[in-house]
PDB file of N, CA and C in Angstrom:
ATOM      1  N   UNK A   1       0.833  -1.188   0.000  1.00  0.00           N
ATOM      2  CA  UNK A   1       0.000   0.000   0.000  1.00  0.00           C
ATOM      3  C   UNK A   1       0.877   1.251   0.000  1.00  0.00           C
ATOM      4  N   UNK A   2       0.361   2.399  -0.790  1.00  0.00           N
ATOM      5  CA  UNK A   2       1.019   3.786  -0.714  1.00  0.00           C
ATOM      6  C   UNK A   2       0.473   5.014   0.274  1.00  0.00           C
ATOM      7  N   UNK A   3       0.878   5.659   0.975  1.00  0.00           N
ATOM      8  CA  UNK A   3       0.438   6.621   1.275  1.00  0.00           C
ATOM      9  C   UNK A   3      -0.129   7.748   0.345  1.00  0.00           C
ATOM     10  N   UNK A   4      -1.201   8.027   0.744  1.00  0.00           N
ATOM     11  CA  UNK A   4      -2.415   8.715  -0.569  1.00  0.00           C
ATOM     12  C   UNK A   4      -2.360   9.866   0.041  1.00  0.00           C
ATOM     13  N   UNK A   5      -2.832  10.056   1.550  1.00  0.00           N
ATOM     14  CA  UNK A   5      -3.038  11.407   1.854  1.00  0.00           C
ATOM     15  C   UNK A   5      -3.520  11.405   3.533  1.00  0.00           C
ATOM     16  N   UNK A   6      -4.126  12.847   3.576  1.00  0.00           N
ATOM     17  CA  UNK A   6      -5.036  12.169   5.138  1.00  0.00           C
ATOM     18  C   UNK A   6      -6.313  13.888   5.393  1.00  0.00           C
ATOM     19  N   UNK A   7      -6.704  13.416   6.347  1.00  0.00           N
ATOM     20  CA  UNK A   7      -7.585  15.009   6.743  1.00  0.00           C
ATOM     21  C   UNK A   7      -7.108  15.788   6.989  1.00  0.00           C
ATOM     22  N   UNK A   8      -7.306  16.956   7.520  1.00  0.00           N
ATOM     23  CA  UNK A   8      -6.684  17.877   8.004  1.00  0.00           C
ATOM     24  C   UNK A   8      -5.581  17.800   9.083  1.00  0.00           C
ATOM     25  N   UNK A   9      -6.462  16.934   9.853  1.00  0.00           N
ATOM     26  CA  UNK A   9      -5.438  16.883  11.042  1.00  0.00           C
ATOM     27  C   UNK A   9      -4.863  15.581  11.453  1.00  0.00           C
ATOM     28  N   UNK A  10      -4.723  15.060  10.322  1.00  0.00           N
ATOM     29  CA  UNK A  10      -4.378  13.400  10.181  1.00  0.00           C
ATOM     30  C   UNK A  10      -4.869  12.467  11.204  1.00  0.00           C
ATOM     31  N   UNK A  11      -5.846  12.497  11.558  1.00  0.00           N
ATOM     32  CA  UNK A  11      -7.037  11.644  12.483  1.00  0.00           C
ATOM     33  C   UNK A  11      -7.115  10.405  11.529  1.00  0.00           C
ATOM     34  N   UNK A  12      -6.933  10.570  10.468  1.00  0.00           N
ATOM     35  CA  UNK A  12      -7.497   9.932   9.281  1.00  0.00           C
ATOM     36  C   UNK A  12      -6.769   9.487   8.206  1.00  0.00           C
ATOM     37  N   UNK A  13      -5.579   8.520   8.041  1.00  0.00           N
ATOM     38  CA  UNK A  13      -4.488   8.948   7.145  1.00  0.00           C
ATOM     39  C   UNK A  13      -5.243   7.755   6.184  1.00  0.00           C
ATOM     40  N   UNK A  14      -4.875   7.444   4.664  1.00  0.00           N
ATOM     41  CA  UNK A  14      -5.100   6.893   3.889  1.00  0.00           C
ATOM     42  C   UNK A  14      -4.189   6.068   3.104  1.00  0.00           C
ATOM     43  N   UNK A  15      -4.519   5.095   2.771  1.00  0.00           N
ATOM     44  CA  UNK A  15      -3.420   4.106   1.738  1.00  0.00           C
ATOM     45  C   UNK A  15      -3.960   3.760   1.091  1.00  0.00           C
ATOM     46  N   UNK A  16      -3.796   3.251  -0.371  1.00  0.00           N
ATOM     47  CA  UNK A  16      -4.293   3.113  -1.491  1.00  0.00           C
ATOM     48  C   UNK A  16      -3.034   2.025  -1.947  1.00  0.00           C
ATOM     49  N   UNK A  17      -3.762   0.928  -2.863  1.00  0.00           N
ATOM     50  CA  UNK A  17      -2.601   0.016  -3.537  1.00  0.00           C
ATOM     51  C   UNK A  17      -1.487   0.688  -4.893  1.00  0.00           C
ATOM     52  N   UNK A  18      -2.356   1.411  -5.515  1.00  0.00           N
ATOM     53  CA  UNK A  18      -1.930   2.193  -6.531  1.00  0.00           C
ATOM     54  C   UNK A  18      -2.477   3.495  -6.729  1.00  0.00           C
ATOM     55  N   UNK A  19      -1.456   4.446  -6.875  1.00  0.00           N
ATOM     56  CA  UNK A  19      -2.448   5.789  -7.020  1.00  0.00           C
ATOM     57  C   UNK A  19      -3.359   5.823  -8.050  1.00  0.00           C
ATOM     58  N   UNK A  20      -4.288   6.429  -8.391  1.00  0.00           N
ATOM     59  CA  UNK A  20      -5.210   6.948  -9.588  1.00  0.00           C
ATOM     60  C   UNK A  20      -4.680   7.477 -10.665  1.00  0.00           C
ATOM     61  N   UNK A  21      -4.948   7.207 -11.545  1.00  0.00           N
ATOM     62  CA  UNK A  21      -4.739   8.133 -12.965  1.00  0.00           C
ATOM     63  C   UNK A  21      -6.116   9.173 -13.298  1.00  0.00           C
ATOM     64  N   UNK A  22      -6.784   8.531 -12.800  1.00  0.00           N
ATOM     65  CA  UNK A  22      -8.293   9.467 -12.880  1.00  0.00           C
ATOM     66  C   UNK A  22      -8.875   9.419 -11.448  1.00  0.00           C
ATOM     67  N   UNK A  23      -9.540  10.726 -11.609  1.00  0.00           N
ATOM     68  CA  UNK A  23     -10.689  11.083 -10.828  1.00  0.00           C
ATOM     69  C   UNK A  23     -11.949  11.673 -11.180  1.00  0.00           C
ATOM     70  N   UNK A  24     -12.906  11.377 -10.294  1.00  0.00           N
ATOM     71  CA  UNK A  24     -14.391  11.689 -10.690  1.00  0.00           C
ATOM     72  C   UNK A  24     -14.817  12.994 -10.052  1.00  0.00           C
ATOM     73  N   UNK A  25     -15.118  14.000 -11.050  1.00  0.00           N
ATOM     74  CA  UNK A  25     -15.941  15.370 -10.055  1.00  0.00           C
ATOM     75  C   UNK A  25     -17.565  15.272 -10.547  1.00  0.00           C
ATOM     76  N   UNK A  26     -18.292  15.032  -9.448  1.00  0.00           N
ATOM     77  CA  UNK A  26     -19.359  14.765  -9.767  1.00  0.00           C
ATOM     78  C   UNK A  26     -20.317  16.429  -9.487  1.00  0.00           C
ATOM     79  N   UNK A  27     -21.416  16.301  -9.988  1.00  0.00           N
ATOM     80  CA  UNK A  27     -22.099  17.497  -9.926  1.00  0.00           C
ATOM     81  C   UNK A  27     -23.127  17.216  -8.719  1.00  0.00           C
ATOM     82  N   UNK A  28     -23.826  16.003  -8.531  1.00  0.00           N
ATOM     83  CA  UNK A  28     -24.923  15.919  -7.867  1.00  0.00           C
ATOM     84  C   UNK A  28     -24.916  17.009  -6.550  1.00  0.00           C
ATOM     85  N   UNK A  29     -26.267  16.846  -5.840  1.00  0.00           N
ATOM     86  CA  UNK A  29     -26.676  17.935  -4.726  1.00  0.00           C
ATOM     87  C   UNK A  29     -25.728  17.566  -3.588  1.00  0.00           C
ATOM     88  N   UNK A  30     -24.718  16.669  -2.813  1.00  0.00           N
ATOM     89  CA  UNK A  30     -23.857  16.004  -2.467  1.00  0.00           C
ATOM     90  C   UNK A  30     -22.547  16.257  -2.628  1.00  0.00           C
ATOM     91  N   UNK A  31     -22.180  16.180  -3.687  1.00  0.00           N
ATOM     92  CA  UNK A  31     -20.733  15.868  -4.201  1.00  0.00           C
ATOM     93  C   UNK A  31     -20.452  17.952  -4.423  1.00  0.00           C
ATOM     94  N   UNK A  32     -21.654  18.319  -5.200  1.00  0.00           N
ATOM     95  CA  UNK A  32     -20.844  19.700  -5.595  1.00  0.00           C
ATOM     96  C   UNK A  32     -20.973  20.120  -4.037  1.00  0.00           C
ATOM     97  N   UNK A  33     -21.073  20.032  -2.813  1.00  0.00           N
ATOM     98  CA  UNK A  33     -21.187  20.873  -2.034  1.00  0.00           C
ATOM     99  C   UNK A  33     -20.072  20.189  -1.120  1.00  0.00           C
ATOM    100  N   UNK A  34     -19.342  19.308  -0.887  1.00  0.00           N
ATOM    101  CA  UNK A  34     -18.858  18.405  -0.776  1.00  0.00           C
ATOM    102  C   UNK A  34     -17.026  19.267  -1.746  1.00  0.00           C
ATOM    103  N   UNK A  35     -17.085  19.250  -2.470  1.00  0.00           N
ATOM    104  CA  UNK A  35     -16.131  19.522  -3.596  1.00  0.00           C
ATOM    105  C   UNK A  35     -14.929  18.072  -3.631  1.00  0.00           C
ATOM    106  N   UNK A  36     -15.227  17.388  -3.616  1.00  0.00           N
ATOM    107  CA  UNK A  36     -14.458  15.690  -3.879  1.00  0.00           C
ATOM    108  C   UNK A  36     -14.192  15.604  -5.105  1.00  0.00           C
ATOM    109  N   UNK A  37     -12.968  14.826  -5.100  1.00  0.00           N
ATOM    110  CA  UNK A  37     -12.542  14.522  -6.260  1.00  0.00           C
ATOM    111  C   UNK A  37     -12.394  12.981  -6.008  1.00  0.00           C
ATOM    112  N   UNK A  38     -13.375  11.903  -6.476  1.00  0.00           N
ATOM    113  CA  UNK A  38     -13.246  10.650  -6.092  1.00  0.00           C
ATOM    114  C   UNK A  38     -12.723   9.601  -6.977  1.00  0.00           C
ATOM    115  N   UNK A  39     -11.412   8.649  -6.148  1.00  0.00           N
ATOM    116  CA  UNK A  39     -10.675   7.762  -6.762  1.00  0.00           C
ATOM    117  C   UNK A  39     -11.193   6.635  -6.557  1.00  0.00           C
ATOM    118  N   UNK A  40     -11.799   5.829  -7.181  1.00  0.00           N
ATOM    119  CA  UNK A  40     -12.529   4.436  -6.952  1.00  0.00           C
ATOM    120  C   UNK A  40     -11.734   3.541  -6.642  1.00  0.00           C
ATOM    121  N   UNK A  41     -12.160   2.376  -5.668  1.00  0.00           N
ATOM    122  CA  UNK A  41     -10.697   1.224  -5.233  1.00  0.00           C
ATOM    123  C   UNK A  41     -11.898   0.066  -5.238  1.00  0.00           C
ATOM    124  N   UNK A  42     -12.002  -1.145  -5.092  1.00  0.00           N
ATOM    125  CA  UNK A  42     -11.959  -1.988  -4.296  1.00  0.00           C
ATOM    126  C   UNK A  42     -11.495  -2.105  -2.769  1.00  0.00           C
ATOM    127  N   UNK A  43     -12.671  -3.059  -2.144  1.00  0.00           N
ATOM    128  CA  UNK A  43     -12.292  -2.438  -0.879  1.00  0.00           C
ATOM    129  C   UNK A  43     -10.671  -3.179  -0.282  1.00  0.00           C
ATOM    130  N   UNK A  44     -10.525  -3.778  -1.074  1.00  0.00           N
ATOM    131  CA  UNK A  44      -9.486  -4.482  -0.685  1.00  0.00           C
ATOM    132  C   UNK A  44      -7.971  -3.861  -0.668  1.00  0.00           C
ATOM    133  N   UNK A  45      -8.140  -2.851  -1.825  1.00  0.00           N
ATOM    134  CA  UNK A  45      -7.223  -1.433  -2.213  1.00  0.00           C
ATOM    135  C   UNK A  45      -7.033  -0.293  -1.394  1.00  0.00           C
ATOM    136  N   UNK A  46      -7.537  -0.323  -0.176  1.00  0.00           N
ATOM    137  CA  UNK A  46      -7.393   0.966   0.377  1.00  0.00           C
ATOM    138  C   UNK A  46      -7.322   0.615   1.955  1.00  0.00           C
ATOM    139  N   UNK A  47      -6.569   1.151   2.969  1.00  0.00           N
ATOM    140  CA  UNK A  47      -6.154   1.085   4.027  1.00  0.00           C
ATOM    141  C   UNK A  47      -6.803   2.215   5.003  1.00  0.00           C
ATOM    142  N   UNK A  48      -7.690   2.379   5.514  1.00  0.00           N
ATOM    143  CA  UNK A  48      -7.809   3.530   6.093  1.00  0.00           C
ATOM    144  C   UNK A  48      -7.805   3.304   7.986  1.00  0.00           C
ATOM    145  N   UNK A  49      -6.924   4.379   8.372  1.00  0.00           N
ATOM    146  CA  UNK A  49      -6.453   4.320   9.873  1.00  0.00           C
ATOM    147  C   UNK A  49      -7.363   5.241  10.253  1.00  0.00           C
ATOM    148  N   UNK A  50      -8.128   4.999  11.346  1.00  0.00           N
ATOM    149  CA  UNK A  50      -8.997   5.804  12.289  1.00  0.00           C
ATOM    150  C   UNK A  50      -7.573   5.888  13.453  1.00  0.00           C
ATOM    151  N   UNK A  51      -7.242   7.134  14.156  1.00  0.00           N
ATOM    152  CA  UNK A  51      -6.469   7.306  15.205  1.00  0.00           C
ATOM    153  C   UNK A  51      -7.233   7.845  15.985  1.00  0.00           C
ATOM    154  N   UNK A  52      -8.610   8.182  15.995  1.00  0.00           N
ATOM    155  CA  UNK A  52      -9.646   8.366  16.883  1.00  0.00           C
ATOM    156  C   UNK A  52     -10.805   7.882  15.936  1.00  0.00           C
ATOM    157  N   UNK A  53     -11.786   6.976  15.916  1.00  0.00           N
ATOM    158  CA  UNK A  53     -13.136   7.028  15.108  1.00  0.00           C
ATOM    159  C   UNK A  53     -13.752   7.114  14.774  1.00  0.00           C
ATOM    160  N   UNK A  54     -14.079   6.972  13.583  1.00  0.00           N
ATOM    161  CA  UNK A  54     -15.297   8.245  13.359  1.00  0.00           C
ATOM    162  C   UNK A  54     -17.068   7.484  14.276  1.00  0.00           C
ATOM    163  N   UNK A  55     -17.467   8.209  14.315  1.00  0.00           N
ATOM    164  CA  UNK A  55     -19.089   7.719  15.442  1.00  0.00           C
ATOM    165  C   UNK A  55     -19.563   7.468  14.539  1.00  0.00           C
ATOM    166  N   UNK A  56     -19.579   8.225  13.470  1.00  0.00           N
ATOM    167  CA  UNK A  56     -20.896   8.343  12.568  1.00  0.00           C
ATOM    168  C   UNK A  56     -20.473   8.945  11.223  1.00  0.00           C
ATOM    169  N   UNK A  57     -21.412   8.709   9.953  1.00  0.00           N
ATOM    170  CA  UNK A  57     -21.121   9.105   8.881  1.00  0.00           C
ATOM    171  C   UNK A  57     -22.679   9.174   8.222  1.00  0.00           C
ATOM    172  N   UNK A  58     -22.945  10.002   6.911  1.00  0.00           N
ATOM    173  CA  UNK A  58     -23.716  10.748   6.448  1.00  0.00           C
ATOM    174  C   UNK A  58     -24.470   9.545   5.217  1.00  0.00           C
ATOM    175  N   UNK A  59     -25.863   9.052   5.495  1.00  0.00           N
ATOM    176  CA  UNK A  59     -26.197   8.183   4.548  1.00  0.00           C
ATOM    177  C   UNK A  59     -27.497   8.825   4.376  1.00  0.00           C
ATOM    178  N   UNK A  60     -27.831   9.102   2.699  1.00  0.00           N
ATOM    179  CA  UNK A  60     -29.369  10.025   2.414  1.00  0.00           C
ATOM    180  C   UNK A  60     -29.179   9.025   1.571  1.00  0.00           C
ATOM    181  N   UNK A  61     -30.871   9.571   0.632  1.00  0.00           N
ATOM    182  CA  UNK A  61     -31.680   9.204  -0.410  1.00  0.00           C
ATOM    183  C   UNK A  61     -31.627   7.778  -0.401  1.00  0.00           C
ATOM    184  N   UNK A  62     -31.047   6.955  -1.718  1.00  0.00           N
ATOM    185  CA  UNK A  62     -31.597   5.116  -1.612  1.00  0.00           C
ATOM    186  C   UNK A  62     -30.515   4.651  -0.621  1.00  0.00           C
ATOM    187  N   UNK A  63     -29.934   5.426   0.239  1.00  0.00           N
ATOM    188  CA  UNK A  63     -28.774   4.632   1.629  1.00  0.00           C
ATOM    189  C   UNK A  63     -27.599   3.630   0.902  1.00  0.00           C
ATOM    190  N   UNK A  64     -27.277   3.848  -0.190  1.00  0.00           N
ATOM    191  CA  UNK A  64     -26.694   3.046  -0.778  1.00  0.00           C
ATOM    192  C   UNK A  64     -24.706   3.494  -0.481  1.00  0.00           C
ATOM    193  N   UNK A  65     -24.684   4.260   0.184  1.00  0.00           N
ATOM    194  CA  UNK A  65     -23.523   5.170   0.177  1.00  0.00           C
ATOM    195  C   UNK A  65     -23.167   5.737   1.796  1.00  0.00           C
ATOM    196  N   UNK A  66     -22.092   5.434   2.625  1.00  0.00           N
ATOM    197  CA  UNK A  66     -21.232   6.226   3.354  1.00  0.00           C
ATOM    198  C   UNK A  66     -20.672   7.347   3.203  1.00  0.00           C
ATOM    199  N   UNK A  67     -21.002   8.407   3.510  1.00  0.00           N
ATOM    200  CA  UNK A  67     -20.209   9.471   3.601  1.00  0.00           C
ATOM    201  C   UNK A  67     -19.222   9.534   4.960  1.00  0.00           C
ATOM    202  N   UNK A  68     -17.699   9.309   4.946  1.00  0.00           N
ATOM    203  CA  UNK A  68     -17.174   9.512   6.294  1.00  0.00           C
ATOM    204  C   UNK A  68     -16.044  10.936   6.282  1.00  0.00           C
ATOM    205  N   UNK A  69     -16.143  11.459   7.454  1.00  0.00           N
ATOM    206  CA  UNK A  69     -15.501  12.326   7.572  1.00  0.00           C
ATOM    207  C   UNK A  69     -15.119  12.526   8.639  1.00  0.00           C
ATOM    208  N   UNK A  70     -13.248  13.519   9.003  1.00  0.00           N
ATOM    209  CA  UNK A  70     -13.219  13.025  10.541  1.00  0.00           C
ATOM    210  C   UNK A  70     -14.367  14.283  11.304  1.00  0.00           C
ATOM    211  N   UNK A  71     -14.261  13.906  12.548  1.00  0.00           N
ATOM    212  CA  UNK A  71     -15.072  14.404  13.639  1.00  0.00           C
ATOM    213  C   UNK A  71     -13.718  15.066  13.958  1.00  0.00           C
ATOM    214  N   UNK A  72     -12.777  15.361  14.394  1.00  0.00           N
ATOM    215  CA  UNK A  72     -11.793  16.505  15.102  1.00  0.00           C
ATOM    216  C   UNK A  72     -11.438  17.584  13.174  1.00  0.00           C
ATOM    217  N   UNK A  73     -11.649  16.855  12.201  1.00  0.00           N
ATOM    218  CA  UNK A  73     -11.355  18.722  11.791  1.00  0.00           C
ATOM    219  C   UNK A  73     -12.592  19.018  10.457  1.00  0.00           C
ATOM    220  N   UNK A  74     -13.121  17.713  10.233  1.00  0.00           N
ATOM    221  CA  UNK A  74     -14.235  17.760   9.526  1.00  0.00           C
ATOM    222  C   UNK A  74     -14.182  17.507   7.819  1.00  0.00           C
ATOM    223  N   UNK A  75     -12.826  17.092   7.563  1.00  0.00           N
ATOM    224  CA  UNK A  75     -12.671  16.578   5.637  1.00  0.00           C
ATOM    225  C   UNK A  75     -13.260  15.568   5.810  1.00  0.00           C
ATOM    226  N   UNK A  76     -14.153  15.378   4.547  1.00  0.00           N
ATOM    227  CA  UNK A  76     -14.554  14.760   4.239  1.00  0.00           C
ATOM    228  C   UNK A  76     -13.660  13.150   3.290  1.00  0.00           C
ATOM    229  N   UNK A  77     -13.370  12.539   3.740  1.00  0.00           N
ATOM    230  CA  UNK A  77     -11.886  11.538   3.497  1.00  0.00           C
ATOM    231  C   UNK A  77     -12.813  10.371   2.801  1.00  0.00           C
ATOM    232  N   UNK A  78     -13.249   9.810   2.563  1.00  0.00           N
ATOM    233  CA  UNK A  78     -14.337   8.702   1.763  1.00  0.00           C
ATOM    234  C   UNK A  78     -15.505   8.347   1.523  1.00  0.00           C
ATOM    235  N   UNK A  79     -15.866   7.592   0.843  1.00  0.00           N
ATOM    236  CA  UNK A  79     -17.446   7.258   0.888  1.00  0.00           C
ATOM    237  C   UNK A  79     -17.041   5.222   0.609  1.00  0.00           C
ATOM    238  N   UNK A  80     -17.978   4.935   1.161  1.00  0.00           N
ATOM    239  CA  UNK A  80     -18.019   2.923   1.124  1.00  0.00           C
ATOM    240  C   UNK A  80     -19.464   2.562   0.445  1.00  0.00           C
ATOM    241  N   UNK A  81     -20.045   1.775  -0.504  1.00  0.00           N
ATOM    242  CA  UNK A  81     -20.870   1.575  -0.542  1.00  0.00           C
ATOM    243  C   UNK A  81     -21.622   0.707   0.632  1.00  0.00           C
ATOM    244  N   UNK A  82     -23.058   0.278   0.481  1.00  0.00           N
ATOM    245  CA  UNK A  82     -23.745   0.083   1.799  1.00  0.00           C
ATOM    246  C   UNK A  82     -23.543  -1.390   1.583  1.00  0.00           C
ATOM    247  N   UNK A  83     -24.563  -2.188   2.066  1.00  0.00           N
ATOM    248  CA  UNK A  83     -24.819  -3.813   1.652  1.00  0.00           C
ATOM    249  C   UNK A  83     -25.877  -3.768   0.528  1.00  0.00           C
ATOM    250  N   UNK A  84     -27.052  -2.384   0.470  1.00  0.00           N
ATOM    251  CA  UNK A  84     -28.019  -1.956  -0.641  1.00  0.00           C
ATOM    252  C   UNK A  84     -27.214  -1.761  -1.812  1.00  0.00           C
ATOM    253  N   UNK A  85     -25.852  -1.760  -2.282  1.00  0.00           N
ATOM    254  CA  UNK A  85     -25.366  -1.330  -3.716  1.00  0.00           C
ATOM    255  C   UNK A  85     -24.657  -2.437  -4.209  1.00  0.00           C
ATOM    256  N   UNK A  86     -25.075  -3.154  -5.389  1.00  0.00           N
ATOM    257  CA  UNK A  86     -24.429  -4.217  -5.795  1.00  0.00           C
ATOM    258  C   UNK A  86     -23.132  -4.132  -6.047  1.00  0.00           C
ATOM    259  N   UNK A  87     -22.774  -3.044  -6.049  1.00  0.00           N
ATOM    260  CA  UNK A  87     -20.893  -2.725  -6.458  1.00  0.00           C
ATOM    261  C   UNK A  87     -20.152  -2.356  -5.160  1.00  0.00           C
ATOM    262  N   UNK A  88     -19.244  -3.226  -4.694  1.00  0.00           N
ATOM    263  CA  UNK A  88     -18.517  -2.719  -3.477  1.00  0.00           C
ATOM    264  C   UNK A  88     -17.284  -2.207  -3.947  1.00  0.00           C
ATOM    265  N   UNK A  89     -16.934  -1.155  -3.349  1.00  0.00           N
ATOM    266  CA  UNK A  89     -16.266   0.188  -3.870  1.00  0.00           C
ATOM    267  C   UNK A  89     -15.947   1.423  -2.596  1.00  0.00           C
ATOM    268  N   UNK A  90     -14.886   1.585  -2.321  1.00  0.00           N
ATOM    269  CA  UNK A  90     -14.451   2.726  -1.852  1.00  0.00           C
ATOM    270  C   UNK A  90     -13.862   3.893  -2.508  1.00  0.00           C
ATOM    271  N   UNK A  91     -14.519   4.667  -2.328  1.00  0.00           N
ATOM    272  CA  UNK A  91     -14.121   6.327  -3.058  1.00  0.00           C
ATOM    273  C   UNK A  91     -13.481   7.183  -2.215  1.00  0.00           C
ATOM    274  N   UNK A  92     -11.742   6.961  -2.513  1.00  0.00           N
ATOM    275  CA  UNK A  92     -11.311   8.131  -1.728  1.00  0.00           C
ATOM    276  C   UNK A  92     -11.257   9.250  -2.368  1.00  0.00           C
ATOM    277  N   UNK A  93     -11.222  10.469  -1.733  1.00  0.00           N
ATOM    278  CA  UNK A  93     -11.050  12.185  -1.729  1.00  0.00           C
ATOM    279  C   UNK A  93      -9.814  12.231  -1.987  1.00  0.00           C
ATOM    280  N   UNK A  94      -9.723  12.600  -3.419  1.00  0.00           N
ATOM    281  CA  UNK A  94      -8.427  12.601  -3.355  1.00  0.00           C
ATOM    282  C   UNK A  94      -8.141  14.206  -3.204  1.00  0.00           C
ATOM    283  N   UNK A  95      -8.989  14.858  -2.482  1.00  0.00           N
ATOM    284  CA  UNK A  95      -8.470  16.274  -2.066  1.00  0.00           C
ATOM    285  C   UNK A  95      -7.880  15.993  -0.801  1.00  0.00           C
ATOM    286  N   UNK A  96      -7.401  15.054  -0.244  1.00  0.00           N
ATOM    287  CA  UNK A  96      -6.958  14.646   0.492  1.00  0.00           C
ATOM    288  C   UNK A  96      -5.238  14.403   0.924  1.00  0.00           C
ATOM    289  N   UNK A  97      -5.065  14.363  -0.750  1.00  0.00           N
ATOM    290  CA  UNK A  97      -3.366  14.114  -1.353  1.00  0.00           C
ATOM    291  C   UNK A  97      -2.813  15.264  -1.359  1.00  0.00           C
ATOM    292  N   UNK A  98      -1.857  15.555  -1.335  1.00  0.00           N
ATOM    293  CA  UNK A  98      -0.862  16.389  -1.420  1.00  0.00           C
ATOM    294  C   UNK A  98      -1.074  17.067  -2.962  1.00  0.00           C
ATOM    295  N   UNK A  99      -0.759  18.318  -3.138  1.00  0.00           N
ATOM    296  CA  UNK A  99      -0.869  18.234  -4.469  1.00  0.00           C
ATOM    297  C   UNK A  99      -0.763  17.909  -5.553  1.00  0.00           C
ATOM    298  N   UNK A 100       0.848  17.780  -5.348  1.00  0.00           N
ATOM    299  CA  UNK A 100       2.396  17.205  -6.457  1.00  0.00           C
ATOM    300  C   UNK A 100       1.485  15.984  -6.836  1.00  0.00           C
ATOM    301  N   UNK A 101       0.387  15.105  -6.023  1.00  0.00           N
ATOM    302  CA  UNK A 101      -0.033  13.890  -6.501  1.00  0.00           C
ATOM    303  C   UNK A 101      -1.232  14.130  -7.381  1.00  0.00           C
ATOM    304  N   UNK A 102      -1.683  14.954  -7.392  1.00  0.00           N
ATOM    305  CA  UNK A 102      -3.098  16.026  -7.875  1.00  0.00           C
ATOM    306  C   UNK A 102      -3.227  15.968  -9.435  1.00  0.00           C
ATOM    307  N   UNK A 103      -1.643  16.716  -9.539  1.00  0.00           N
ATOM    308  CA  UNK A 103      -1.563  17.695 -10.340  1.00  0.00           C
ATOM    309  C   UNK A 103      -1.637  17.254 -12.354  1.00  0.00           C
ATOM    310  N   UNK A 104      -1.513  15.410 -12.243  1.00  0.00           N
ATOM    311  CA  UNK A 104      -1.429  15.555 -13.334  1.00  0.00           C
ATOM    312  C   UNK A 104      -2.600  14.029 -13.411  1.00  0.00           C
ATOM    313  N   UNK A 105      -3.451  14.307 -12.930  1.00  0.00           N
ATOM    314  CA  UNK A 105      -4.261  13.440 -12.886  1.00  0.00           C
ATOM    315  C   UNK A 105      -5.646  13.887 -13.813  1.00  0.00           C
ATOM    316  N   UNK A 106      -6.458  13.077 -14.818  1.00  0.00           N
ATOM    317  CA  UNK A 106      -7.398  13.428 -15.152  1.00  0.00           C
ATOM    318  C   UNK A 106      -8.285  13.328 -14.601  1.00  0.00           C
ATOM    319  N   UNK A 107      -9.218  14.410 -15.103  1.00  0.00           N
ATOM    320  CA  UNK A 107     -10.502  14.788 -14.338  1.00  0.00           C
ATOM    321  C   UNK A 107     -12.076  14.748 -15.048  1.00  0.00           C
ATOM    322  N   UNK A 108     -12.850  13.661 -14.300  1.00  0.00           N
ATOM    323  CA  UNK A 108     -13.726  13.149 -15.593  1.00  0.00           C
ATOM    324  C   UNK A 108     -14.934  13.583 -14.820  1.00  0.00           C
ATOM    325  N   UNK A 109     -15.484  14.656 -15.657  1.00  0.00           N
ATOM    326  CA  UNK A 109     -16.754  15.120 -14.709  1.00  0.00           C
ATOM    327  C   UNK A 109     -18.191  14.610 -14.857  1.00  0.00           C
ATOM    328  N   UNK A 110     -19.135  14.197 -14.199  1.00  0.00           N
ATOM    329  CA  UNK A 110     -20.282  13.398 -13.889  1.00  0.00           C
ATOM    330  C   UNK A 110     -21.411  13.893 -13.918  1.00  0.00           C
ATOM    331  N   UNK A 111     -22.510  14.126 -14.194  1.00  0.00           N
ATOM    332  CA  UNK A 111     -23.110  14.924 -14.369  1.00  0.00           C
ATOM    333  C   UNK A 111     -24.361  14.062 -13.800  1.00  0.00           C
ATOM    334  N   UNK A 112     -23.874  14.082 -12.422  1.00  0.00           N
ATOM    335  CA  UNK A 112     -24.953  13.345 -11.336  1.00  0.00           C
ATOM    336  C   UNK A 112     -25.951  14.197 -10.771  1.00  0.00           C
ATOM    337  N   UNK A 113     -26.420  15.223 -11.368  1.00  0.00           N
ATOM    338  CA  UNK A 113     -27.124  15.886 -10.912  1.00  0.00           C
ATOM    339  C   UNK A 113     -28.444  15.431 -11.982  1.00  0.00           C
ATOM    340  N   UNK A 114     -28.003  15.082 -12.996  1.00  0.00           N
ATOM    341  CA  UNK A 114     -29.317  14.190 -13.960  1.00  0.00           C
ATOM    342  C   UNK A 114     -30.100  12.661 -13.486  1.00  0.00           C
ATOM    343  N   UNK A 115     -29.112  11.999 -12.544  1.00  0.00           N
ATOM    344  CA  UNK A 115     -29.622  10.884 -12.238  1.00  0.00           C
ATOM    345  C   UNK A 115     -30.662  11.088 -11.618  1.00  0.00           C
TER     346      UNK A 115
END
């Protein structure tokens, strides 16, 4: 696993098997308010350290989706699908990374505000 990134106040650090070549900016009522840039893994691809835990995380509309974020500084660091979504999948933030890792990554925008 690589080090990907973490929250603000590294409550929350992240590992990933391979970095991304792409990321997803989605439009929906969620994501644009949110401002994520999400790297899709398998859950088997991604490492994530709680150094305090999160209590709770943000699940609307068909509940098919985790929103987690830490509780001491408030980034929003992933989303997990539920047991309701036939695709298991973790989406890290990759606003989360450092930039230098950012910077030459494509950016494929979603236009989830139609679904």
């Amino acid at each position: 696993m690589k080090p990907f990134g973490s929250c603000h106040c590294g409550n929350i650090p992240l590992e990933v098997a391979r970095l991304p070549t792409e990321v997803t900016s989605c439009n929906c009522s969620l994501c644009r308010r949110y401002a994520g840039l999400w790297a899709y893994y398998e859950p088997s691809e991604v490492n994530i350290h709680y150094q305090n835990p999160v209590k709770s995380f943000y699940i609307w509309g068909d509940r098919d989706i985790e929103h987690h974020r830490c509780h001491s500084c408030g980034c929003l660091t992933h989303h997990i699908t539920t047991d309701k979504c036939p695709v298991k999948r973790i989406a890290v933030n990759a606003r989360m990374a450092a930039p230098e890792l950012l910077k030459n990554l494509k950016i494929r925008q979603v236009d989830g505000a139609s679904f």
